[in-house]
Protein backbone atom coordinates (compact mmCIF):
# COMPACT_ATOMS: atom_id res chain seq x y z
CA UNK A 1 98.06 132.28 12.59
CA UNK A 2 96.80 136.05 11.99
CA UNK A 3 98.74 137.59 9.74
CA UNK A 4 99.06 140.45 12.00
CA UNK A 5 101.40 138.06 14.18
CA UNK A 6 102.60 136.34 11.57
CA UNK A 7 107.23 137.36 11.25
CA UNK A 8 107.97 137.55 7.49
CA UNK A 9 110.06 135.14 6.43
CA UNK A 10 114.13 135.38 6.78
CA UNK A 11 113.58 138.42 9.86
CA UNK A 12 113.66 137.83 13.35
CA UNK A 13 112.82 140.17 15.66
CA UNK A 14 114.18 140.65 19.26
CA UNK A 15 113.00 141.70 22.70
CA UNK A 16 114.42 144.68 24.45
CA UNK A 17 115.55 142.27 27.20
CA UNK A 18 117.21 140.38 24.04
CA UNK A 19 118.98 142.80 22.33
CA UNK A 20 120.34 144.34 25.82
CA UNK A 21 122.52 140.84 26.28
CA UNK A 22 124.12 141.81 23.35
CA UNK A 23 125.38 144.92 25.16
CA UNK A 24 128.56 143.54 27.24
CA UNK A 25 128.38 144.08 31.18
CA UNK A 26 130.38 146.98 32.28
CA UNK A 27 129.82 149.14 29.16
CA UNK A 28 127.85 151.40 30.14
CA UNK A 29 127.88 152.85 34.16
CA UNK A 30 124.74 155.22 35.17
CA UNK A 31 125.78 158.74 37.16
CA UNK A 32 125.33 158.32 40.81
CA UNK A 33 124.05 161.84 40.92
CA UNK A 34 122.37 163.09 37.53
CA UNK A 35 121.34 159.17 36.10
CA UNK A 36 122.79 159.88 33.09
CA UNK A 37 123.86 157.15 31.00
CA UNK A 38 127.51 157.17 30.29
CA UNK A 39 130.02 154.90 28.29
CA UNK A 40 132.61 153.62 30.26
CA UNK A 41 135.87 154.52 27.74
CA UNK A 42 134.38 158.29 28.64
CA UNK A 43 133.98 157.84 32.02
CA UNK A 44 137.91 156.56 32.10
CA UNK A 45 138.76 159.54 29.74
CA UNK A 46 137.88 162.22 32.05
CA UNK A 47 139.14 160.51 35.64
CA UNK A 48 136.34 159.02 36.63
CA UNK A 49 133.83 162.23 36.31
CA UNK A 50 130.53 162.77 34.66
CA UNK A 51 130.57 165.14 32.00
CA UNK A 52 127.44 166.65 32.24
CA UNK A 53 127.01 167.08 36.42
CA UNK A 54 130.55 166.85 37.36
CA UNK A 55 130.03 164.13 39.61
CA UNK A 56 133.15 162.61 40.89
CA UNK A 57 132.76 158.61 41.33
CA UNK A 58 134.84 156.97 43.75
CA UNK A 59 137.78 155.35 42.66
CA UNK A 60 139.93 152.43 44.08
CA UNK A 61 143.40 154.00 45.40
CA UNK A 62 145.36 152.54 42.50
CA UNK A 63 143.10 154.24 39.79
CA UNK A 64 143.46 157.82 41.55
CA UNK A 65 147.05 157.22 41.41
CA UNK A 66 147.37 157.66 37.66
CA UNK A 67 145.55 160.70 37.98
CA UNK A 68 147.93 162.21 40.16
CA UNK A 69 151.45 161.02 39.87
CA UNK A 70 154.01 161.59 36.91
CA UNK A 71 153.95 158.46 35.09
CA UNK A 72 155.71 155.49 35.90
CA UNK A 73 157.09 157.18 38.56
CA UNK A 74 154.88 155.41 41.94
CA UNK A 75 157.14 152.91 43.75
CA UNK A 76 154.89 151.09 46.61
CA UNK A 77 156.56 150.92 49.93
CA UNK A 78 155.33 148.42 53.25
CA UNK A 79 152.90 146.43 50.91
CA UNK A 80 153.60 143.50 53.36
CA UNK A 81 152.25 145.23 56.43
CA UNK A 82 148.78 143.39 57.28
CA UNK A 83 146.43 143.54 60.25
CA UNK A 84 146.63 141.76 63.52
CA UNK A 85 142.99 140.85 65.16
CA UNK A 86 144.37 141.66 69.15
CA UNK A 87 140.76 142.21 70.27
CA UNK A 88 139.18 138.71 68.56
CA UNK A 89 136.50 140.58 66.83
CA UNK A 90 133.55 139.44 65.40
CA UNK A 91 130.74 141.36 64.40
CA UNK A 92 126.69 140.00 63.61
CA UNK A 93 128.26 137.81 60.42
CA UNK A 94 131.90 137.38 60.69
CA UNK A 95 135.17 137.38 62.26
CA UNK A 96 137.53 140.58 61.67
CA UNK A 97 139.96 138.29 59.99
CA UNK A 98 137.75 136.82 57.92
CA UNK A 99 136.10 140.04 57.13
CA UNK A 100 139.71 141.24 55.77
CA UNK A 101 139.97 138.57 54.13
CA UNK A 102 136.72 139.05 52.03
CA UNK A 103 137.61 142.96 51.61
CA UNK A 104 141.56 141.51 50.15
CA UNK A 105 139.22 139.55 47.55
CA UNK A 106 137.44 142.07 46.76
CA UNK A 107 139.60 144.94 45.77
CA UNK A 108 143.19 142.94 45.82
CA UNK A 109 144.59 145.43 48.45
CA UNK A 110 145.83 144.40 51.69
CA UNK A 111 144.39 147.22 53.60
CA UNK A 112 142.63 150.60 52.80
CA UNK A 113 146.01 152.38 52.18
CA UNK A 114 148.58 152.54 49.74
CA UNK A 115 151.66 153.94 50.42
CA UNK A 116 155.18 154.65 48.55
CA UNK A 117 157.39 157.30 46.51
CA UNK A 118 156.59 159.19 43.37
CA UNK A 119 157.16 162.48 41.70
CA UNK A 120 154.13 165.16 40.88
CA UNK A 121 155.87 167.54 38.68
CA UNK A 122 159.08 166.20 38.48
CA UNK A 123 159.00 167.09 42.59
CA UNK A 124 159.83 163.83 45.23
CA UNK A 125 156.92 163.35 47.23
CA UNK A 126 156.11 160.32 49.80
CA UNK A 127 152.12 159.22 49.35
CA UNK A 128 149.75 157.45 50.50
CA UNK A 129 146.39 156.90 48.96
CA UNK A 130 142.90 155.54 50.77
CA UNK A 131 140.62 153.38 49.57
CA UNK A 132 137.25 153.71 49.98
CA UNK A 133 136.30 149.98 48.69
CA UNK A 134 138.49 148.60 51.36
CA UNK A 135 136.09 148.07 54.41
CA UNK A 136 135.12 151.69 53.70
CA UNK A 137 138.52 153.47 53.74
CA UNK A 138 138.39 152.59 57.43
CA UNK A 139 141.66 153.44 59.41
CA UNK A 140 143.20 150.75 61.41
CA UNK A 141 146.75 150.18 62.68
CA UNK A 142 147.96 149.14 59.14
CA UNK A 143 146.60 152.47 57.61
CA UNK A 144 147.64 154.58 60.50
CA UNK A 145 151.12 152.71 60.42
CA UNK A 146 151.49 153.31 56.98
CA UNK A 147 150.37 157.47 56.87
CA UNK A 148 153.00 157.43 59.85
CA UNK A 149 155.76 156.01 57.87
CA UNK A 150 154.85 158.19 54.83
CA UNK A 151 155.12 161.22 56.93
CA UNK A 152 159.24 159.84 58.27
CA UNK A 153 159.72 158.96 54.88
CA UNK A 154 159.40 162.07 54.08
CA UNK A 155 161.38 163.88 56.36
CA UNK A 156 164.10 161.29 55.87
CA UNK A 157 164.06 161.64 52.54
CA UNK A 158 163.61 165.40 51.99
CA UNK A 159 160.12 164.95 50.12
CA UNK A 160 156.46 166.82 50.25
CA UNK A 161 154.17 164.32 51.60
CA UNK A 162 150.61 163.84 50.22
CA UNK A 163 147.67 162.54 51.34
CA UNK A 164 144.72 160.98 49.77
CA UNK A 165 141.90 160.78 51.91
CA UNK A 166 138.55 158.62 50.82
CA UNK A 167 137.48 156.91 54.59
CA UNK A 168 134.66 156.34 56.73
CA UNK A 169 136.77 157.16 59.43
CA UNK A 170 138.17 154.96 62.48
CA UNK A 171 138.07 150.96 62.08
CA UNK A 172 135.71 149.73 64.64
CA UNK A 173 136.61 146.39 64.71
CA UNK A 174 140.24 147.22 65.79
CA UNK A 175 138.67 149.68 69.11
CA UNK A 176 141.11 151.85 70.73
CA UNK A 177 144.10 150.89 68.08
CA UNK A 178 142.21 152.30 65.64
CA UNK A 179 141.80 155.75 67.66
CA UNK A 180 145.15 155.99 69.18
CA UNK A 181 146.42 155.88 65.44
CA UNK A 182 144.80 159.69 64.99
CA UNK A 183 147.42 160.76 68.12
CA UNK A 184 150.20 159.00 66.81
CA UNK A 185 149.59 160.53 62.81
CA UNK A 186 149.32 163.85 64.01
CA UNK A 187 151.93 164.11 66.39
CA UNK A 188 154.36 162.93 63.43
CA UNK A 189 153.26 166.34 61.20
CA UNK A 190 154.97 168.80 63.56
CA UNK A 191 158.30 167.25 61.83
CA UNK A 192 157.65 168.18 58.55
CA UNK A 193 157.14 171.56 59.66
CA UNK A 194 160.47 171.72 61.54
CA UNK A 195 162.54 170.63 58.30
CA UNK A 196 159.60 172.83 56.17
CA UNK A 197 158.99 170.17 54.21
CA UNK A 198 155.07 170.75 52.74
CA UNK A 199 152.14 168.51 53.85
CA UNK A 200 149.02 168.60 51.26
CA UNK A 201 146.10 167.35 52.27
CA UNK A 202 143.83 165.81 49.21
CA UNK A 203 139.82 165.35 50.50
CA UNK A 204 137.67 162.82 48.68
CA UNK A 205 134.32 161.46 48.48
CA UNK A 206 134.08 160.89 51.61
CA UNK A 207 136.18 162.32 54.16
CA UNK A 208 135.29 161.96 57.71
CA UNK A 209 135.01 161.14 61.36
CA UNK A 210 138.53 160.21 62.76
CA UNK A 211 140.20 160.56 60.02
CA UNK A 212 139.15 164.30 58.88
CA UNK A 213 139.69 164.87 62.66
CA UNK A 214 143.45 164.11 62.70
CA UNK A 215 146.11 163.88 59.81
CA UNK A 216 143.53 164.96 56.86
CA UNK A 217 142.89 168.43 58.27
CA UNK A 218 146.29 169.40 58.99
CA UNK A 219 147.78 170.04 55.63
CA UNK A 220 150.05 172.84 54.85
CA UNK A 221 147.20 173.10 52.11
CA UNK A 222 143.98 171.27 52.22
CA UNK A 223 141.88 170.36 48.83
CA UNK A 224 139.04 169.43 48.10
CA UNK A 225 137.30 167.50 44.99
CA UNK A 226 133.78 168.72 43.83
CA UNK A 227 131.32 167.73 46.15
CA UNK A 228 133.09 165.70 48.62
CA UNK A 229 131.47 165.09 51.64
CA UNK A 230 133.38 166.21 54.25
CA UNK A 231 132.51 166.25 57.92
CA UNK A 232 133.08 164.36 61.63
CA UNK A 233 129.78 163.03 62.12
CA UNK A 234 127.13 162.29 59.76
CA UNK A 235 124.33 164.89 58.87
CA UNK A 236 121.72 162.49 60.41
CA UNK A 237 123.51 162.02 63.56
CA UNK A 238 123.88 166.06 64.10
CA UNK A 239 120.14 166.73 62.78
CA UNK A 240 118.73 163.80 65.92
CA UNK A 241 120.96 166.16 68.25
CA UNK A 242 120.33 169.52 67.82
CA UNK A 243 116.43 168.37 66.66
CA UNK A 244 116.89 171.41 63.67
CA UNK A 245 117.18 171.17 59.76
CA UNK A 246 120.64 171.29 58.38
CA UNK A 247 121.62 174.13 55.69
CA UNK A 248 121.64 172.93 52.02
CA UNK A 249 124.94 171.47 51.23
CA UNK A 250 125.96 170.93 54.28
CA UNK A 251 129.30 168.92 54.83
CA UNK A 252 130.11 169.32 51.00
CA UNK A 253 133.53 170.66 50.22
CA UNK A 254 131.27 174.04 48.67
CA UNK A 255 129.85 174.60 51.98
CA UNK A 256 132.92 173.76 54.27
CA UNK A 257 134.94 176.07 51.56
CA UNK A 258 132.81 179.03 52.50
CA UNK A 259 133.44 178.04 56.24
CA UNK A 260 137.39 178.61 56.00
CA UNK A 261 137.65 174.84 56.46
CA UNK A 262 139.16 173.84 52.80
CA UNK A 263 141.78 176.27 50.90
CA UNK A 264 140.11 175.13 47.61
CA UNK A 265 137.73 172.72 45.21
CA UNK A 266 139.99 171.13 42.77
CA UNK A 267 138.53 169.15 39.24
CA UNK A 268 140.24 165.29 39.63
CA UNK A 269 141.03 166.34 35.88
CA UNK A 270 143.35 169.44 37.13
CA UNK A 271 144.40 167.74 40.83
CA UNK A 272 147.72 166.83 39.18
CA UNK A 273 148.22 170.28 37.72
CA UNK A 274 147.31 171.99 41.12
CA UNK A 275 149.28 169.50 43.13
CA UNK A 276 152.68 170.06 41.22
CA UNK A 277 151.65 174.05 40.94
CA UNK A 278 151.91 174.15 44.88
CA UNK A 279 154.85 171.86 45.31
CA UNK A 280 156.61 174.52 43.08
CA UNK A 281 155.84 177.30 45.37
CA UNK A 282 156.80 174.96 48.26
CA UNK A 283 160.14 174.12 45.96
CA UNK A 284 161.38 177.76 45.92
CA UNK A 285 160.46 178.84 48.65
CA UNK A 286 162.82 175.81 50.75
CA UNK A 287 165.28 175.70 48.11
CA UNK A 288 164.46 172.08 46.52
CA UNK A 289 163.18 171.06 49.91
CA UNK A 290 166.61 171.60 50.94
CA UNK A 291 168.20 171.18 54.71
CA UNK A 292 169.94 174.77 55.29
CA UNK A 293 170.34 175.36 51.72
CA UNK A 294 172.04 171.73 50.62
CA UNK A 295 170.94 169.99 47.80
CA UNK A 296 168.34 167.62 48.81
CA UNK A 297 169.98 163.75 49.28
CA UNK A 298 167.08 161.50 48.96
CA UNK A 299 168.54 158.32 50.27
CA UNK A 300 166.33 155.25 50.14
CA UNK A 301 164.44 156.07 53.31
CA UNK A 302 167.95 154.34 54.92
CA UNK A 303 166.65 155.89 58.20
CA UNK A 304 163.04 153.51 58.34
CA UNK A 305 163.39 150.05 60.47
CA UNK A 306 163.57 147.45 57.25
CA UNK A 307 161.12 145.36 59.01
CA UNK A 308 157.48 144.59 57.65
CA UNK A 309 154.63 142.38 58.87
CA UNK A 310 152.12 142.94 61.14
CA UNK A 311 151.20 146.54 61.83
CA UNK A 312 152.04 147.70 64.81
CA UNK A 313 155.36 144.84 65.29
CA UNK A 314 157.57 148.81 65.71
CA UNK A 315 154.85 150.48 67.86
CA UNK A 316 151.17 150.46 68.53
């Protein structure tokens, strides 16, 4: 052997490929926007959000709520509610059932919504919270059903509601039940407004189609994160239509900011802050979400039907 390949004695020298196994999986998590390299504990540290482009990764509903909620203070509400198949559907690989069934694996949900009770501030709000990694935040009867119950939860309970959208929009494999649960969401809102109880609206990355065209734009107030997309159809879609070139930023929460749509961009870091800043205004201005000036009761949402099961076993 040469001596030029010859190792000295005692040292061992390792590949790149070699020394990267040493590196556990999951350490380190590259920015979907700038490619930056970033530790993991960092990422965690600041919400989820790159430090140096202020990209805002998408996060599974039960991660965004720490960021928003006081503490300790979530309780979930119609976790049993699950999805009936009514229309036996089966797309090019699988059966809808089994395709939920994969998704329930995957993120340990049983649909793309949370729902439940918590305090932002110290104020009572009733929540619930998409999930993007959930067969794309998709809304079917058991999202729509819970949103719905949310928003009577609220009113029967004398709490702001909040709303978490991250969704692809309508669930196609559940046809017209999934777009009759737009009417039925958004013809629940006009209570909250009778008993002025406040609706905010929270858009994510992304926010669209059926679901940005119901419930999600008719907040009280409507936020934003940083760069959300935010639109009905996709930019591809409208560009084959109208055969012209979109303007830059188009469907981000920037652009549709300018356009009147959003009231304001909120940091993930600050939503908390902002949230519980406008419940305060809300607060005062109804008295403690008050009915005609009484103390606010907060029962256990005593009003609700206790049952739970299959979405849409109360109405469609």
């Amino acid at each position: 052997m040469s001596w030029l390949k010859r190792e000295p004695s005692g040292i061992k020298t390792r590949s790149k490929r070699e020394r990267r196994k040493d590196v556990p999986e999951g350490l380190w998590t590259k920015c979907e926007d700038c490619g930056e390299a970033l530790f993991q504990t960092v990422l965690e540290e600041n919400a989820w959000t790159c430090p140096h482009c202020n990209h805002h990764f998408r996060v599974p509903a039960r991660t965004y709520l720490q960021f928003l909620v006081d503490p300790d203070s979530f309780d979930e509400r119609f976790a049993a509610l699950e999805s009936a198949d009514p229309l036996e559907f089966r797309d090019a690989k699988m059966r809808y059932p089994e395709r939920l069934q994969l998704a329930q694996k995957d993120t340990g949900m049983k649909d793309a919504a949370l729902a439940g009770v918590a305090t932002i501030g110290g104020k009572p709000v009733a929540l619930a919270v998409m999930d993007f990694f959930f067969m794309g935040g998709s809304m079917g009867s058991v999202v729509g059903e819970k949103v719905a119950r949310s928003i009577e939860g609220a009113i029967a309970e004398r709490r702001a509601l909040v709303v978490v959208s991250a969704t692809g929009g309508a669930r196609m494999q559940e046809g017209i039940l999934s777009l009759m649960q737009m009417a039925k969401t958004s013809a629940l809102l006009p209570g909250l407004e009778r008993e002025r109880l406040p609706f905010v609206s929270i858009l994510t990355d992304p926010s669209t189609a059926g679901v940005l065209s119901s419930f999600a734009s008719l907040g009280d107030v409507i936020v934003a994160e940083p760069k959300a997309l935010v639109g009905f159809a996709g930019a591809r879609v409208i560009r084959q239509t109208i055969g012209e070139d979109l303007p830059p930023g188009f469907q981000r929460a920037e652009f549709v900011l300018e356009k009147g749509f959003v009231d304001r961009i909120v940091h993930r870091k600050q939503m908390r802050e902002e949230v519980s800043r406008l419940l305060e205004f809300f607060w005062r201005s109804t008295r403690g979400f008050a009915a005609d000036g009484k103390p606010s009761p907060h029962p256990q949402w005593s009003a609700l039907p206790a049952e739970d099961g299959k979405a849409g076993s109360r109405r469609a």
